[in-house]
N, C-alpha and C. Protein backbone atom coordinates (compact mmCIF):
# COMPACT_ATOMS: atom_id res chain seq x y z
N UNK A 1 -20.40 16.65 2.09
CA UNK A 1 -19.50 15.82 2.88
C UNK A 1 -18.57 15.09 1.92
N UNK A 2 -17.82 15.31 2.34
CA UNK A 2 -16.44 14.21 1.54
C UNK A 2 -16.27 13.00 1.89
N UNK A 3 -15.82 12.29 0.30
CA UNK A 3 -15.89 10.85 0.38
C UNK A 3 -14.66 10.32 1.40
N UNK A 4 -14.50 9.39 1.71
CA UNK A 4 -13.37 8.78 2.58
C UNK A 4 -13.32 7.74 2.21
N UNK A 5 -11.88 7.51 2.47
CA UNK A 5 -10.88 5.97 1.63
C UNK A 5 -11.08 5.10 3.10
N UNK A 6 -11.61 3.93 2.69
CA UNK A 6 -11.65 2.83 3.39
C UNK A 6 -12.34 3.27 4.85
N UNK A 7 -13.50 3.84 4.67
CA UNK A 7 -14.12 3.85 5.65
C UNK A 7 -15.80 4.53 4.57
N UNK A 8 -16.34 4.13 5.76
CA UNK A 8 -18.21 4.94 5.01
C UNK A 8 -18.16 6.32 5.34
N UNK A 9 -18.96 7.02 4.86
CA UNK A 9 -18.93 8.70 5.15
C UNK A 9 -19.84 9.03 5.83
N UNK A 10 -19.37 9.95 7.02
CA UNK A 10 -20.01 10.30 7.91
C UNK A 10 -19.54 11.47 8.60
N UNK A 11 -20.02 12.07 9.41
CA UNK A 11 -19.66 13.04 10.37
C UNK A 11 -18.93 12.60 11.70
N UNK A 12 -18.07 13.12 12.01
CA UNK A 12 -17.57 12.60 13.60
C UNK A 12 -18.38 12.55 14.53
N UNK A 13 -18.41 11.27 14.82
CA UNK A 13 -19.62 10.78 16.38
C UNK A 13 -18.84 10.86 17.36
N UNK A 14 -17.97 10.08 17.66
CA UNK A 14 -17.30 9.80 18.56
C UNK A 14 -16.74 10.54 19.42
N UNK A 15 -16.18 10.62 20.31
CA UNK A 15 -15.51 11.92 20.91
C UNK A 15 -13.92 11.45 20.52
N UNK A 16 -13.15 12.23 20.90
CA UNK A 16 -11.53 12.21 20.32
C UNK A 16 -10.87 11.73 21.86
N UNK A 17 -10.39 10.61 21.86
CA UNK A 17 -9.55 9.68 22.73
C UNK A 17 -8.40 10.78 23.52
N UNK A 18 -8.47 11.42 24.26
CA UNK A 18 -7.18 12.43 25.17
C UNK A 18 -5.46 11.31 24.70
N UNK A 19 -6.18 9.91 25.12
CA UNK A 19 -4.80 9.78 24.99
C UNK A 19 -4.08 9.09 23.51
N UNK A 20 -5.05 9.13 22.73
CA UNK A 20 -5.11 8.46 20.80
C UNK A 20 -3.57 9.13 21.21
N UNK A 21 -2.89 8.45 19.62
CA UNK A 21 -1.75 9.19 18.69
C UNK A 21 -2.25 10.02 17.87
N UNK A 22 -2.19 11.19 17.96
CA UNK A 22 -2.51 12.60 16.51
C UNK A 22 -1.48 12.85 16.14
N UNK A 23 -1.68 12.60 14.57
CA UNK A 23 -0.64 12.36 13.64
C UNK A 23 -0.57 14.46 13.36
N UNK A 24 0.39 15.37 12.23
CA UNK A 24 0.24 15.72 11.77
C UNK A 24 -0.56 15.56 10.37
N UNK A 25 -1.23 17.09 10.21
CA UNK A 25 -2.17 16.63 9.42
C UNK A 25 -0.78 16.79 7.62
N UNK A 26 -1.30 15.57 6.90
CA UNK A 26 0.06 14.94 5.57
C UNK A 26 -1.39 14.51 4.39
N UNK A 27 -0.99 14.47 2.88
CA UNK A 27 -1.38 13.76 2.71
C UNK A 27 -0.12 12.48 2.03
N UNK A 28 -0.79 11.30 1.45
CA UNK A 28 -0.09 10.49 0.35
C UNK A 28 0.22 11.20 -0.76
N UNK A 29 1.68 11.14 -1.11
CA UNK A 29 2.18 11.74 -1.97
C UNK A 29 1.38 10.55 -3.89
N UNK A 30 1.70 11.05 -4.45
CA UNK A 30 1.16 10.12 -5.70
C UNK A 30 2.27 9.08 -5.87
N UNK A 31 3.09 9.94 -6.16
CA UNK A 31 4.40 8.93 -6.51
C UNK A 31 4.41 7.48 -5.60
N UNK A 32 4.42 7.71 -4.54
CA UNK A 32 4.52 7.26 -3.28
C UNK A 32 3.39 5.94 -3.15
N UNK A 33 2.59 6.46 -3.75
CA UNK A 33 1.23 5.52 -3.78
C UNK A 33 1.55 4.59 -4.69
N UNK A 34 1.98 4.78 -6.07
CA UNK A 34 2.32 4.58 -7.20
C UNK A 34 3.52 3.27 -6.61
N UNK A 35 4.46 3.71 -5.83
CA UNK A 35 5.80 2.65 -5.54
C UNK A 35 4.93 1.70 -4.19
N UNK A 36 4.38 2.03 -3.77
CA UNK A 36 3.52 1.30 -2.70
C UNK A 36 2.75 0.14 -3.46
N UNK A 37 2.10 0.46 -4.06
CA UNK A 37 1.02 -0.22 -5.20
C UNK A 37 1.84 -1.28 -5.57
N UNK A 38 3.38 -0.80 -6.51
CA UNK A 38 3.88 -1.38 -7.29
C UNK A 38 4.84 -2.71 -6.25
N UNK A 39 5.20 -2.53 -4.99
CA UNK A 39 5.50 -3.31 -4.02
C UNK A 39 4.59 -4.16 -3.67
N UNK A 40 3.49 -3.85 -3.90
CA UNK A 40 2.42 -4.90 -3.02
C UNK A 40 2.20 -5.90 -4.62
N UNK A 41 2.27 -5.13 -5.70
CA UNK A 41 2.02 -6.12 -6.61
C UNK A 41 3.13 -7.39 -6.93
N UNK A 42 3.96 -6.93 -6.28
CA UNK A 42 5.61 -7.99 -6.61
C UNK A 42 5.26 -8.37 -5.59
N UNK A 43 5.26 -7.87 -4.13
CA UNK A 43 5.03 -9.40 -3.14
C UNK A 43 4.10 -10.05 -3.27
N UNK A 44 3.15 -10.02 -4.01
CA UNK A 44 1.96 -10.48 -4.31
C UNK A 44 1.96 -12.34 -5.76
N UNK A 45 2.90 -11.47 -6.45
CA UNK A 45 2.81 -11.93 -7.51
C UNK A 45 3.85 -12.93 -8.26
N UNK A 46 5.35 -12.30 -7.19
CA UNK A 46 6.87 -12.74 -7.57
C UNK A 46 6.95 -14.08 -7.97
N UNK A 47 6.09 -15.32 -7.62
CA UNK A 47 6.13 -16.65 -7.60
C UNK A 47 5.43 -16.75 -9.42
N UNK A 48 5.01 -15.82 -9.63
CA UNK A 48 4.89 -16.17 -11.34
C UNK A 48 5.75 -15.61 -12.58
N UNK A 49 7.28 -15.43 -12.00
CA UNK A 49 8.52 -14.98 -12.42
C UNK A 49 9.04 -16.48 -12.70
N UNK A 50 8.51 -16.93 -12.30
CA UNK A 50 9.15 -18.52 -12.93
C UNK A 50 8.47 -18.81 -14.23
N UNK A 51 7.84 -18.83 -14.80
CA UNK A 51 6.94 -18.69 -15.85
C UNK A 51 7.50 -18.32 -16.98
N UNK A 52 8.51 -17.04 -16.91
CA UNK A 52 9.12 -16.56 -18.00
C UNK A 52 10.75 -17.14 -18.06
N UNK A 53 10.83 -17.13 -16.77
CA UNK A 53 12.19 -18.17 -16.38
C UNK A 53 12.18 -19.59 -17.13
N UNK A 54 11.04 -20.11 -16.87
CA UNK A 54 11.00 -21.61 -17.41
C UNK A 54 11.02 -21.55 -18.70
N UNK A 55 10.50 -20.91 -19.54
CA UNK A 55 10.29 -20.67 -21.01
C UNK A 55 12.29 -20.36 -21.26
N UNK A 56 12.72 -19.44 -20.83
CA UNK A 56 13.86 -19.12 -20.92
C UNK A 56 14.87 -20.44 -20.75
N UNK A 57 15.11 -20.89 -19.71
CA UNK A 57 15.63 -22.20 -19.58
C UNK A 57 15.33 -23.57 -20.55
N UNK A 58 13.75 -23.49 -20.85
CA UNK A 58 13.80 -24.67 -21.84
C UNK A 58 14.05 -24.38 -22.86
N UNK A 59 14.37 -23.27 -23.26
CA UNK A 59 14.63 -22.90 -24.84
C UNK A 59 16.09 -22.46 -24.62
N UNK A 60 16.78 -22.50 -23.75
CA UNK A 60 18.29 -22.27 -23.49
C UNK A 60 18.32 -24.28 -24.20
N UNK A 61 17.55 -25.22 -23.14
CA UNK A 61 18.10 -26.54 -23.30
C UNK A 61 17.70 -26.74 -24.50
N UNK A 62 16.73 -26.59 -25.49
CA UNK A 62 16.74 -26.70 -26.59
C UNK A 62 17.65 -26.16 -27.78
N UNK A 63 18.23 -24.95 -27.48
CA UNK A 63 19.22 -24.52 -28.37
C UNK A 63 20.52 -25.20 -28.11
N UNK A 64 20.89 -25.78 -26.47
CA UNK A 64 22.13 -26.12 -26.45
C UNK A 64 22.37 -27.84 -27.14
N UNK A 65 20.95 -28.60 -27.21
CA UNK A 65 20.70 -29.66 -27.66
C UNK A 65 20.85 -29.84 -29.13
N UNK A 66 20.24 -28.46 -29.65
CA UNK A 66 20.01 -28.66 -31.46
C UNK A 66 18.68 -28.85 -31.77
N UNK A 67 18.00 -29.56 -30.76
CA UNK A 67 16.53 -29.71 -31.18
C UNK A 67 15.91 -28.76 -32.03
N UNK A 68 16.02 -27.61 -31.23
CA UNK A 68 15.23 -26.37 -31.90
C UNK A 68 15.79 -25.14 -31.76
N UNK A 69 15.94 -24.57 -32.79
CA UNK A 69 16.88 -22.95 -32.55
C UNK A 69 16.24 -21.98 -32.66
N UNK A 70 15.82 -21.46 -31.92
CA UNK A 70 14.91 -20.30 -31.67
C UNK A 70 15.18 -18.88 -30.97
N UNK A 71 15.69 -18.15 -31.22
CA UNK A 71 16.43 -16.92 -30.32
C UNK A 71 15.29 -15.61 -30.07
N UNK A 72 13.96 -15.66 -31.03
CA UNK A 72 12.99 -14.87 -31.05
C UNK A 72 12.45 -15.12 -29.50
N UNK A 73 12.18 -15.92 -29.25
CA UNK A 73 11.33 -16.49 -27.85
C UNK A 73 12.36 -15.57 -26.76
N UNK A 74 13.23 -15.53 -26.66
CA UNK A 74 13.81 -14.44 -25.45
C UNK A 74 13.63 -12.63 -25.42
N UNK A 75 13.10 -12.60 -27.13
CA UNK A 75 12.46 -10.95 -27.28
C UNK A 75 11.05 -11.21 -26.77
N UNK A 76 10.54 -12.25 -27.46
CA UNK A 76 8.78 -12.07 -26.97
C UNK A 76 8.97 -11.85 -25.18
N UNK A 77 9.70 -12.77 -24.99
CA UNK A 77 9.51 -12.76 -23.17
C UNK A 77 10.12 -11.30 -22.31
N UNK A 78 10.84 -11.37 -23.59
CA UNK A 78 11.56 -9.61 -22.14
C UNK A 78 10.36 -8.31 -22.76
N UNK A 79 9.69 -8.66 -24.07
CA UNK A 79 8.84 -8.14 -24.41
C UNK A 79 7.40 -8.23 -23.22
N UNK A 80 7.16 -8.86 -23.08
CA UNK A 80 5.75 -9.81 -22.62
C UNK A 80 5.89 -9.16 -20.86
N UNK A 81 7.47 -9.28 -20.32
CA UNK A 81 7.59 -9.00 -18.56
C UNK A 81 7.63 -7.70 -18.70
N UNK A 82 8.11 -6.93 -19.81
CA UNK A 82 8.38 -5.00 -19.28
C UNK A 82 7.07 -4.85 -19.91
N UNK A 83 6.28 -5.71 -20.73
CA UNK A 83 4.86 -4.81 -21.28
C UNK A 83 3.90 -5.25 -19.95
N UNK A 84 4.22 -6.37 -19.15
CA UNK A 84 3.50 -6.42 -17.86
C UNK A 84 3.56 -5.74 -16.92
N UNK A 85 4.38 -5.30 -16.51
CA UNK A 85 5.11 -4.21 -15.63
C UNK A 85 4.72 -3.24 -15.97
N UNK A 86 4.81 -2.72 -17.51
CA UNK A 86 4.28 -1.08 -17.56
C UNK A 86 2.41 -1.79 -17.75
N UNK A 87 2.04 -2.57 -18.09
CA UNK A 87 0.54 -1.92 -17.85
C UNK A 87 -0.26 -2.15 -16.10
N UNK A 88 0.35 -2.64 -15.52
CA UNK A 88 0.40 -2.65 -13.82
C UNK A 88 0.29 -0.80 -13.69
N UNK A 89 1.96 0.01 -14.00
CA UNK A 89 2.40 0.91 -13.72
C UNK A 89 1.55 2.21 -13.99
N UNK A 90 0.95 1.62 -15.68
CA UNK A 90 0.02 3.01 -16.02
C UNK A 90 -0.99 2.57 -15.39
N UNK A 91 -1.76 1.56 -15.07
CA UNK A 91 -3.15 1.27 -13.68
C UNK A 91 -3.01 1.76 -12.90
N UNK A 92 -1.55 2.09 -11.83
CA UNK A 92 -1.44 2.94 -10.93
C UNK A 92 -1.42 4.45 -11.14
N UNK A 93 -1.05 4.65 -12.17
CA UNK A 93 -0.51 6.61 -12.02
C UNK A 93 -1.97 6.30 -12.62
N UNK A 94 -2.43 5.81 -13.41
CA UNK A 94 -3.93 6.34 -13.94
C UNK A 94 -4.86 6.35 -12.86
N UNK A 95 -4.80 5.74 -11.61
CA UNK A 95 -5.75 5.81 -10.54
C UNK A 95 -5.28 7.26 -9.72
N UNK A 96 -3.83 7.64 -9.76
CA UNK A 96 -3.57 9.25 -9.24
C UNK A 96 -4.23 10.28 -10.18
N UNK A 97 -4.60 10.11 -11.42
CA UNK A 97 -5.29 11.16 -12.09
C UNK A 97 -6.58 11.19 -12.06
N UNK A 98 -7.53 10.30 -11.82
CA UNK A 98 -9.10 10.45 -12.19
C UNK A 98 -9.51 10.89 -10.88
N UNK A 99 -10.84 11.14 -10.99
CA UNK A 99 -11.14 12.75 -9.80
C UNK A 99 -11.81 11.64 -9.10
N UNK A 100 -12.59 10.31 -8.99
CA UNK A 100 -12.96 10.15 -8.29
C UNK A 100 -12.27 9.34 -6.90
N UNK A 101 -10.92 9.39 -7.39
CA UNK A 101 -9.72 9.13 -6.25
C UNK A 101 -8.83 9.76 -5.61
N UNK A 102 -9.78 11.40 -6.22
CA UNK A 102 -8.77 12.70 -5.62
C UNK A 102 -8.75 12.34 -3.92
N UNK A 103 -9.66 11.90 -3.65
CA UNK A 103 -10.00 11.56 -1.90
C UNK A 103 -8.77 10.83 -1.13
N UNK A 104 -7.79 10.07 -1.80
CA UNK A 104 -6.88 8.90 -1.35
C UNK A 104 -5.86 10.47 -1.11
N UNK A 105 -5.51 11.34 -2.06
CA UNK A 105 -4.59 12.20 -1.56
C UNK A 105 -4.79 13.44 -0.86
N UNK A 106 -6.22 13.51 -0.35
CA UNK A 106 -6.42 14.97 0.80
C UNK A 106 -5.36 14.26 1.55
N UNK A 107 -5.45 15.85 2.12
CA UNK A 107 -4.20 15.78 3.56
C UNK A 107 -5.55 15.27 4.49
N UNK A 108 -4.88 14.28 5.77
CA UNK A 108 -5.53 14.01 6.65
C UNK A 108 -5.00 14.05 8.03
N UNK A 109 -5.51 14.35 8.86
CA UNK A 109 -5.03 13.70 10.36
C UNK A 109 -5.61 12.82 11.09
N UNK A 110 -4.65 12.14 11.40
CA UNK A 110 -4.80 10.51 12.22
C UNK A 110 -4.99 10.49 13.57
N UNK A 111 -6.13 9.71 14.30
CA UNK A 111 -6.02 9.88 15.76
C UNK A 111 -6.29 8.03 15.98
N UNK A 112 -5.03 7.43 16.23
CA UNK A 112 -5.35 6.08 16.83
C UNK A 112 -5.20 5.46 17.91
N UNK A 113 -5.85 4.47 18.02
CA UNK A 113 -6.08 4.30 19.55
C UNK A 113 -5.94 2.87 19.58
N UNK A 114 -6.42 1.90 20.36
CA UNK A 114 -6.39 0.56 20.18
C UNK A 114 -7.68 0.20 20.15
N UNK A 115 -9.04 1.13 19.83
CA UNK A 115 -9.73 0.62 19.22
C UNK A 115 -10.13 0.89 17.94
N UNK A 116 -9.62 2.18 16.91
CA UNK A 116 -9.62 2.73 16.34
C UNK A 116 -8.32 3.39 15.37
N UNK A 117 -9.19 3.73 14.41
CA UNK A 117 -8.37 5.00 13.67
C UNK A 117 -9.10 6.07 12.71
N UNK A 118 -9.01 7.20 13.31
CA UNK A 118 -10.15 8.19 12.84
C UNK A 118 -8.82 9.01 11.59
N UNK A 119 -9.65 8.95 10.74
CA UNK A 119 -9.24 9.95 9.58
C UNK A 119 -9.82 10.95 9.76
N UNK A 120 -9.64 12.47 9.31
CA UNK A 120 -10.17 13.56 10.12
C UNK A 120 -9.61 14.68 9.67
N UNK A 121 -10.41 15.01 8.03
CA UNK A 121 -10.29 15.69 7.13
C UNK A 121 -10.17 16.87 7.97
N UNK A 122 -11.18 17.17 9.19
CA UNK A 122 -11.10 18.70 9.81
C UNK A 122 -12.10 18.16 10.94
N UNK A 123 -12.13 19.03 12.10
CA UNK A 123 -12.63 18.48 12.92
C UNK A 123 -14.08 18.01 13.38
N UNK A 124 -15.25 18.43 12.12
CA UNK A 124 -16.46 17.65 12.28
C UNK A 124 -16.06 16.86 11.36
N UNK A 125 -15.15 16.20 9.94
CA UNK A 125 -15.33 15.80 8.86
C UNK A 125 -14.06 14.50 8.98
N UNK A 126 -15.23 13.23 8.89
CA UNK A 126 -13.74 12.29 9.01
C UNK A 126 -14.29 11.04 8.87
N UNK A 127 -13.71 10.36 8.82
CA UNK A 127 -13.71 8.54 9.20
C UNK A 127 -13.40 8.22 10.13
N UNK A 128 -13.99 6.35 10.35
CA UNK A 128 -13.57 5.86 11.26
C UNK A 128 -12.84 4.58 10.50
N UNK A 129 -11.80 3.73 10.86
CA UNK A 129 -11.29 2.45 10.12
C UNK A 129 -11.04 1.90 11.73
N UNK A 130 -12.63 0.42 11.96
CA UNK A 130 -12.02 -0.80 12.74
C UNK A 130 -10.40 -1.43 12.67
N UNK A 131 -9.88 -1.43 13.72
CA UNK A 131 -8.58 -2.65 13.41
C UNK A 131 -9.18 -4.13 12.45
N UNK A 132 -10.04 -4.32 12.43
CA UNK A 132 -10.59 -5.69 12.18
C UNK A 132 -10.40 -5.50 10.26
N UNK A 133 -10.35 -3.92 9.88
CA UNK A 133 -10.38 -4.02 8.57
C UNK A 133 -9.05 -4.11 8.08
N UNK A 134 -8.32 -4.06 8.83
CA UNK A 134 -6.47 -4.10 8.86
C UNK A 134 -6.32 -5.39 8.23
N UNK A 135 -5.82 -5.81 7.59
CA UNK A 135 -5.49 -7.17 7.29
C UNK A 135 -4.07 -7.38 7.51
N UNK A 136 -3.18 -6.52 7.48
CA UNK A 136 -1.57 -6.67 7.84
C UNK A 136 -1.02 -5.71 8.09
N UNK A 137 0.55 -5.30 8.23
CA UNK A 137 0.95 -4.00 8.48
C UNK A 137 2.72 -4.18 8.79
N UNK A 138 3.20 -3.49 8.09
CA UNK A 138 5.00 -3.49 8.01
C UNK A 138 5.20 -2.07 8.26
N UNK A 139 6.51 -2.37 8.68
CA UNK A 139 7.14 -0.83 8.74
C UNK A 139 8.51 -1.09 8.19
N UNK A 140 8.53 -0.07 7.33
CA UNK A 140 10.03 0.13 6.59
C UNK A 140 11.11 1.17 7.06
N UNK A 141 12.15 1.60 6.44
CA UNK A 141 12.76 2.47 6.89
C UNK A 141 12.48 3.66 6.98
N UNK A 142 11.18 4.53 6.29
CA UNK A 142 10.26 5.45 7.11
C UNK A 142 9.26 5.49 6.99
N UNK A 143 8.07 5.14 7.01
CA UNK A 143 6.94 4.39 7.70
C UNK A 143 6.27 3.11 8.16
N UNK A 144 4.98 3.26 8.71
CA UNK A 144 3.98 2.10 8.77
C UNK A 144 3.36 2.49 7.44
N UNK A 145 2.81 1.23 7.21
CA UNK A 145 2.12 0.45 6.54
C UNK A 145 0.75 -0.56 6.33
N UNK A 146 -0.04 -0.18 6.86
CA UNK A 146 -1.53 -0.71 7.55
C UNK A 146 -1.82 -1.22 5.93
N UNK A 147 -1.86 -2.29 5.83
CA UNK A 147 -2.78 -2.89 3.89
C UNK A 147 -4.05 -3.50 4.48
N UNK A 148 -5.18 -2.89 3.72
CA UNK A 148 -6.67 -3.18 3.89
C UNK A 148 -7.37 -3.99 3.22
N UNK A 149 -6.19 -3.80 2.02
CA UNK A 149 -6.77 -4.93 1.05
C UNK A 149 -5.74 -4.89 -0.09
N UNK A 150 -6.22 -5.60 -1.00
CA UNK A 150 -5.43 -5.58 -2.75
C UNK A 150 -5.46 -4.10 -3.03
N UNK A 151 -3.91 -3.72 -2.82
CA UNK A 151 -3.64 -1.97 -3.28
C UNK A 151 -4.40 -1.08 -2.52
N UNK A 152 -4.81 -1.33 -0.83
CA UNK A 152 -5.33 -0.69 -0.14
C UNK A 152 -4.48 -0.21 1.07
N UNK A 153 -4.17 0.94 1.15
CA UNK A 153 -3.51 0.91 2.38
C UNK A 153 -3.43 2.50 3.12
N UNK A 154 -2.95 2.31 4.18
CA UNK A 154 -2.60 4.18 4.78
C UNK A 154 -0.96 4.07 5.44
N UNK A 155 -0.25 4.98 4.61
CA UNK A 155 1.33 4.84 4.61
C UNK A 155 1.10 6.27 6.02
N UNK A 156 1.84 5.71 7.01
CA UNK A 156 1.81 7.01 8.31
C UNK A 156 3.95 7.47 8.16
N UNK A 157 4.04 8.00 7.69
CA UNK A 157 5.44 8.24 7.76
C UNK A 157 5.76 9.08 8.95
N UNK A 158 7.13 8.22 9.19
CA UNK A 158 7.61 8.63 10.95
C UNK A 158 7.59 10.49 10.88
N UNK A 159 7.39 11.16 9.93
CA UNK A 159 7.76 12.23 10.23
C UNK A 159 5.94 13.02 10.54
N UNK A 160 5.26 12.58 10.48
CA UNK A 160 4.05 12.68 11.18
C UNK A 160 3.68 12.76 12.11
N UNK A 161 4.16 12.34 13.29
CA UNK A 161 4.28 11.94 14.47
C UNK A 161 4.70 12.95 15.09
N UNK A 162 4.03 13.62 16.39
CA UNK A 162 4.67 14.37 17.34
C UNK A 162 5.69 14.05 17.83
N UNK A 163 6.18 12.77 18.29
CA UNK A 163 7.31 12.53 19.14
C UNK A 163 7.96 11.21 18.79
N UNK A 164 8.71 10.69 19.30
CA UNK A 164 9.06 9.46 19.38
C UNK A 164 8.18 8.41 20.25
N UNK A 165 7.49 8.92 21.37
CA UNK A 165 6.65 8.33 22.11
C UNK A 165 5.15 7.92 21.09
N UNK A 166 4.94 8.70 20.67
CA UNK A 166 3.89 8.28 19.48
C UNK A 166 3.98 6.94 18.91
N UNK A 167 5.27 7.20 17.82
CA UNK A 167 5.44 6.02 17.19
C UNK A 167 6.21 4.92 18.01
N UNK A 168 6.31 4.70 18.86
CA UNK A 168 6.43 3.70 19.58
C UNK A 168 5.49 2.80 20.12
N UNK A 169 4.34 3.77 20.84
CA UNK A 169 3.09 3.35 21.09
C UNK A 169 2.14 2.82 20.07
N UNK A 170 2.31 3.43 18.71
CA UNK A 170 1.93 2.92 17.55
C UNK A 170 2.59 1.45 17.68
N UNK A 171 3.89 1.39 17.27
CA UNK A 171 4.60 -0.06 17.42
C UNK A 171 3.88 -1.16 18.18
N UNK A 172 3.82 -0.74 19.61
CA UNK A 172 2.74 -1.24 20.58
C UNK A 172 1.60 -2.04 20.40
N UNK A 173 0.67 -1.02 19.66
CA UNK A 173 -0.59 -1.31 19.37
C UNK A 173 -0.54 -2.41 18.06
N UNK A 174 0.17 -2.30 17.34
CA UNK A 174 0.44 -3.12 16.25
C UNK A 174 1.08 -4.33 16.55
N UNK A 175 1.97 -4.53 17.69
CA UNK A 175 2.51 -5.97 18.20
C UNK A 175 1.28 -6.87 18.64
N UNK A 176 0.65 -5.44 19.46
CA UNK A 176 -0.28 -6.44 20.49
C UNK A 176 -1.63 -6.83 19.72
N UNK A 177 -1.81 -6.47 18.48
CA UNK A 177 -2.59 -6.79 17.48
C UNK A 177 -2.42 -7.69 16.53
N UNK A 178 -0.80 -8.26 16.72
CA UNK A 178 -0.43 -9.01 16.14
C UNK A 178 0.00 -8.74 14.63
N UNK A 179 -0.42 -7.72 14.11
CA UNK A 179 0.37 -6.81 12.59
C UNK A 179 2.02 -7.05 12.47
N UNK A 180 2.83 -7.00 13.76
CA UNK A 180 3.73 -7.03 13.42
C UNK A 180 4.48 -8.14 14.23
N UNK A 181 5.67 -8.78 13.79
CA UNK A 181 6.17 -9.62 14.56
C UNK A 181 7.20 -8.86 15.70
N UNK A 182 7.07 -9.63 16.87
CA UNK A 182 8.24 -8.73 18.09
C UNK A 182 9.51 -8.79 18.03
């Protein structure tokens, strides 16, 4: 049996909802995961961009004063933010290469409902994910966005979707869950 992302492993119990949303079966692209990751870490984090700002500014007012002339302190810092950024960046692509996260990129198909969301490697082989494990959820200019946790999430891109009625009803379920604002 195969492992499953954000759910326990098991066999399908449940019976399949007639009227759920069934997604096409997609998986997460890497890249994709990789710019996802790297978004959740900037909305996450952006408020400690002042930090290198402030260092920058007081050593702007110190050079324009005379106090202290120091021009090295603006390499350490652009040094210090792109060496932060890339070791974030290789944490992410290094989590697309090791095998025990090959599981985040099987292709899957989605069947959700408003009490549920079954992942569903094939049709005995799948997960289940409560709404309750949802912690938030955006939609951009082409997908949802369900985040489960710190760098946890399932990206459903509109082109998944049988119809337009799908992702609408998706919309739906996510207002009335409160994920998204109306």
């Amino acid at each position: 049996m195969s492992k499953m992302y954000g759910a326990q492993q098991r066999q399908m119990q449940a019976p399949s909802n007639p009227l759920a949303i069934k997604t096409k079966k997609f998986a997460l692209e890497k890249n994709k995961f990789v710019g996802l990751c790297m978004r959740q870490l900037f909305s996450n984090q952006w408020k400690f961009a002042f930090i290198p700002l402030a260092l920058v500014l007081g050593n702007v007012a110190l050079n324009l004063t005379g106090t202290y002339k120091n021009y090295w302190i603006y390499i350490f810092i652009a040094v210090g933010v792109i060496g932060y950024i890339l070791f974030w960046l290789i944490q992410f692509t290094g989590i697309t290469q090791l095998a025990q996260y090959k599981q985040l990129f099987d292709k899957y198909r989605y069947e959700i409902d408003s009490r549920q969301i079954f992942m569903k490697l094939s049709d005995k082989e799948g997960g289940m994910i409560k709404w309750d494990m949802i912690l938030g959820a955006y939609k951009d200019k082409e997908a949802y966005v369900l985040e489960m946790g710190k760098y946890q999430f399932l990206h459903l891109p509109f082109s998944v979707f049988n119809n337009d009625n799908d992702k609408k009803l998706l919309d739906k379920i996510l207002r009335d869950k409160g994920y998204l604002k109306a």
